[in-house]
Protein backbone atom coordinates (compact mmCIF):
# COMPACT_ATOMS: atom_id res chain seq x y z
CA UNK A 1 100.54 143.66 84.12
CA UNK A 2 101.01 140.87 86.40
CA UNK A 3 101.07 137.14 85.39
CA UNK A 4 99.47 134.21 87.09
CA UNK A 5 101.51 130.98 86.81
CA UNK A 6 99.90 128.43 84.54
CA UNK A 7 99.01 125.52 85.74
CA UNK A 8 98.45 122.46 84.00
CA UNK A 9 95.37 120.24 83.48
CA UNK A 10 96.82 117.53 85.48
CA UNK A 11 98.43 119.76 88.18
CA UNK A 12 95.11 121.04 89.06
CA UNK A 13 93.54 117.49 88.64
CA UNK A 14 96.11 116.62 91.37
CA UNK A 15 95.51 119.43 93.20
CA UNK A 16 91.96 118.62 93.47
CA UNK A 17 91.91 115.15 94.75
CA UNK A 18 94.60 116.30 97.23
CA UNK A 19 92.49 118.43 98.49
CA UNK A 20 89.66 116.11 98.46
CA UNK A 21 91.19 113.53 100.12
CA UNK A 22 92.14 116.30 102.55
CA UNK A 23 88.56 117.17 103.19
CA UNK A 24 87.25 112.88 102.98
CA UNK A 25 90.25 112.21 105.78
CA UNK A 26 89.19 115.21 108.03
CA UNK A 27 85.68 114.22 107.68
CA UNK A 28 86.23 110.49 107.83
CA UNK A 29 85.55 108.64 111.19
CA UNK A 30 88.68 107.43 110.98
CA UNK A 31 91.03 110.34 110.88
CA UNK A 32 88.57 111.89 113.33
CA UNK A 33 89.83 110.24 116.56
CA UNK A 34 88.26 107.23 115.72
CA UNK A 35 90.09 104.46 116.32
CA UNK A 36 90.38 100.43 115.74
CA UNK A 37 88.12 98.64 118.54
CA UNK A 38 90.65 96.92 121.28
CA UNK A 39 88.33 96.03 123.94
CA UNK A 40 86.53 93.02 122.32
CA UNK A 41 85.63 89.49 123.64
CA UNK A 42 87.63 88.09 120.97
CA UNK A 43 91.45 88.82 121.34
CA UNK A 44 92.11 88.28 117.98
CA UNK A 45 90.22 91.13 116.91
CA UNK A 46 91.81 93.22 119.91
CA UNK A 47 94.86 92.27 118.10
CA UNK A 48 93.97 93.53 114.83
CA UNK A 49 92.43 96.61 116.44
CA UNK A 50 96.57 97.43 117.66
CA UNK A 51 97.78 97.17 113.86
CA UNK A 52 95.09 98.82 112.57
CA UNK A 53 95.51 101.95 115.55
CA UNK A 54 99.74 101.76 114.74
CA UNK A 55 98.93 102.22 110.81
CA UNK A 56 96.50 105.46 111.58
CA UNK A 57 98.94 106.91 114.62
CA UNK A 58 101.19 106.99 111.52
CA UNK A 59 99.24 108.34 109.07
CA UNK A 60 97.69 110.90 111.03
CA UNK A 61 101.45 112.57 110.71
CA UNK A 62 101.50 111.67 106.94
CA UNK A 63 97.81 111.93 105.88
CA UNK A 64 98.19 113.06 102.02
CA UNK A 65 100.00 109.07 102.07
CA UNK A 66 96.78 107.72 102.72
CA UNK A 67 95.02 106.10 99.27
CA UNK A 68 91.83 106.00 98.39
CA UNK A 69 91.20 102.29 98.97
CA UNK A 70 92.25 102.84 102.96
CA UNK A 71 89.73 105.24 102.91
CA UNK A 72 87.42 102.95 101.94
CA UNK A 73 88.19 99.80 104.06
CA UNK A 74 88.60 101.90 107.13
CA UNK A 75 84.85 103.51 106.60
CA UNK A 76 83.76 100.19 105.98
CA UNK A 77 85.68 99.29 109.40
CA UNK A 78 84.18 101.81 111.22
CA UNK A 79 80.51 100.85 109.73
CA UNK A 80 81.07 97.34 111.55
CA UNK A 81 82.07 98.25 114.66
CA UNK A 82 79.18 100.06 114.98
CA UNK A 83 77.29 97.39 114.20
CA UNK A 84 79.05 95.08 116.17
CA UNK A 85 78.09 97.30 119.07
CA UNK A 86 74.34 97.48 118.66
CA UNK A 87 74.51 93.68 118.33
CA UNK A 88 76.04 93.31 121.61
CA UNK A 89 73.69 96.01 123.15
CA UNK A 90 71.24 93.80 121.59
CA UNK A 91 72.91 90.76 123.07
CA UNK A 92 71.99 88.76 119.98
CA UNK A 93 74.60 86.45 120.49
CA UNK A 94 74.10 84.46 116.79
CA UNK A 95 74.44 87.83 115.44
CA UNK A 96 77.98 89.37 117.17
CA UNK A 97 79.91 86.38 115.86
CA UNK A 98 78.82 86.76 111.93
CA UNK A 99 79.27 90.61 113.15
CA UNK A 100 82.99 89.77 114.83
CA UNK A 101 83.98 87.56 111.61
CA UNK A 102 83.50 90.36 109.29
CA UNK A 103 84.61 92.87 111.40
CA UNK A 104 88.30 90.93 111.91
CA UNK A 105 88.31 90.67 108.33
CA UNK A 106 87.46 94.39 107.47
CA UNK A 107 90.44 94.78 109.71
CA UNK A 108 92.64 92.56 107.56
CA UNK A 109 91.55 94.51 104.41
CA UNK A 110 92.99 97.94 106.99
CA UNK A 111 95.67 96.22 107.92
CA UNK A 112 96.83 94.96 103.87
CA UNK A 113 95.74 98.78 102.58
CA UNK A 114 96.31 101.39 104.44
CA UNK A 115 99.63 99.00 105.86
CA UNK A 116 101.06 99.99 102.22
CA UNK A 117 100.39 103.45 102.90
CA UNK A 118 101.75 103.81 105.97
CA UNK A 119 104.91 102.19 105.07
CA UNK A 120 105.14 104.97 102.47
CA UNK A 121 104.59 107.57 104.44
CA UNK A 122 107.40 106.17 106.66
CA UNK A 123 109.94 105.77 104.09
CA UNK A 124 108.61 109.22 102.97
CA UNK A 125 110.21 110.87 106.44
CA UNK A 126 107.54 110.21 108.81
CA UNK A 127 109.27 108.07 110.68
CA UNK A 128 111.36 111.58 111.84
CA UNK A 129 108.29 113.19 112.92
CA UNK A 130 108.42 111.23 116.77
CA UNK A 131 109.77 108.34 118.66
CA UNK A 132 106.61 106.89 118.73
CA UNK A 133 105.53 106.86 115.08
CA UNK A 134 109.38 105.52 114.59
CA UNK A 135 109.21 102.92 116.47
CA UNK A 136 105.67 102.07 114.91
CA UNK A 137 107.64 102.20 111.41
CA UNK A 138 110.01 99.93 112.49
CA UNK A 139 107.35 97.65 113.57
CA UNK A 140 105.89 97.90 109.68
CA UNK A 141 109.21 96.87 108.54
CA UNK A 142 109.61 93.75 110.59
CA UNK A 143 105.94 92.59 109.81
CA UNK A 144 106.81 93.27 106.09
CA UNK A 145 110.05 91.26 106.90
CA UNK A 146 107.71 88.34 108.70
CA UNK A 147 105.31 87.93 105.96
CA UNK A 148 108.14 87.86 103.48
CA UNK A 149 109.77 85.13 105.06
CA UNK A 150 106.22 83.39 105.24
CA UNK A 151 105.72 83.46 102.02
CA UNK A 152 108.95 81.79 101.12
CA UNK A 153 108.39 78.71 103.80
């Protein structure tokens, strides 16, 4: 008679929203190639848009680091650049800046959230994976060293 291990209530709990957030970041526009925009008028989004592209490269080696509330802000993101780019299709000019604002500070929302998680995922041994995601980890580290030192001038 063979036995099946037991699992517990909470180990398949965990096992199911691993796997769901599996299945929401392969299915999400933003583990799906999709990127942070980098090509806008306004070079303080562009600049955003680089963050926000170093956080994923990194968590597209570490994915199961990613929480549920980057999930969120980078669908929300990704709504808003869309929109940003029918306004501009549009050319409704009064439009793309209310468009821009929010979309720079959906980024900032990326940038605080899923910033966490990728800073996890690089203490976590991500950081080993390739040069390039170390040297984006090392990058996390000094802005988390910058904004320290902000908040104590």
């Amino acid at each position: 008679m063979s036995q099946c291990p037991s699992f517990s209530l909470s180990s398949f709990r965990h096992l199911v929203s691993v796997l769901v957030l599996g299945a929401v970041c392969l299915a999400s526009p933003a583990w799906a190639g999709g990127s942070a925009r980098t090509d806008d008028d306004d070079p303080s989004v562009n600049a955003k848009g680089v963050v926000v592209n170093n956080i994923l490269a990194v968590l597209r080696v570490s994915p199961n680091s990613a929480g549920q509330s980057c999930l969120k802000n980078l669908d929300e993101m990704h709504k808003v650049q869309k929109q940003l780019d029918v306004e501009e299709t549009a050319q409704r000019s009064v439009d793309i800046g209310l468009v821009r604002d929010v979309l720079e500070s959906d980024m900032e929302s990326v940038i605080s959230s899923c910033g966490k998680d990728a800073r996890t995922a690089c203490e976590g041994g991500a950081a080993e994976q390739n040069a390039r995601v170390s040297k984006i980890c090392s990058q996390l580290s000094e802005l988390d060293s910058d904004e320290q030192s902000d908040d104590l001038q």
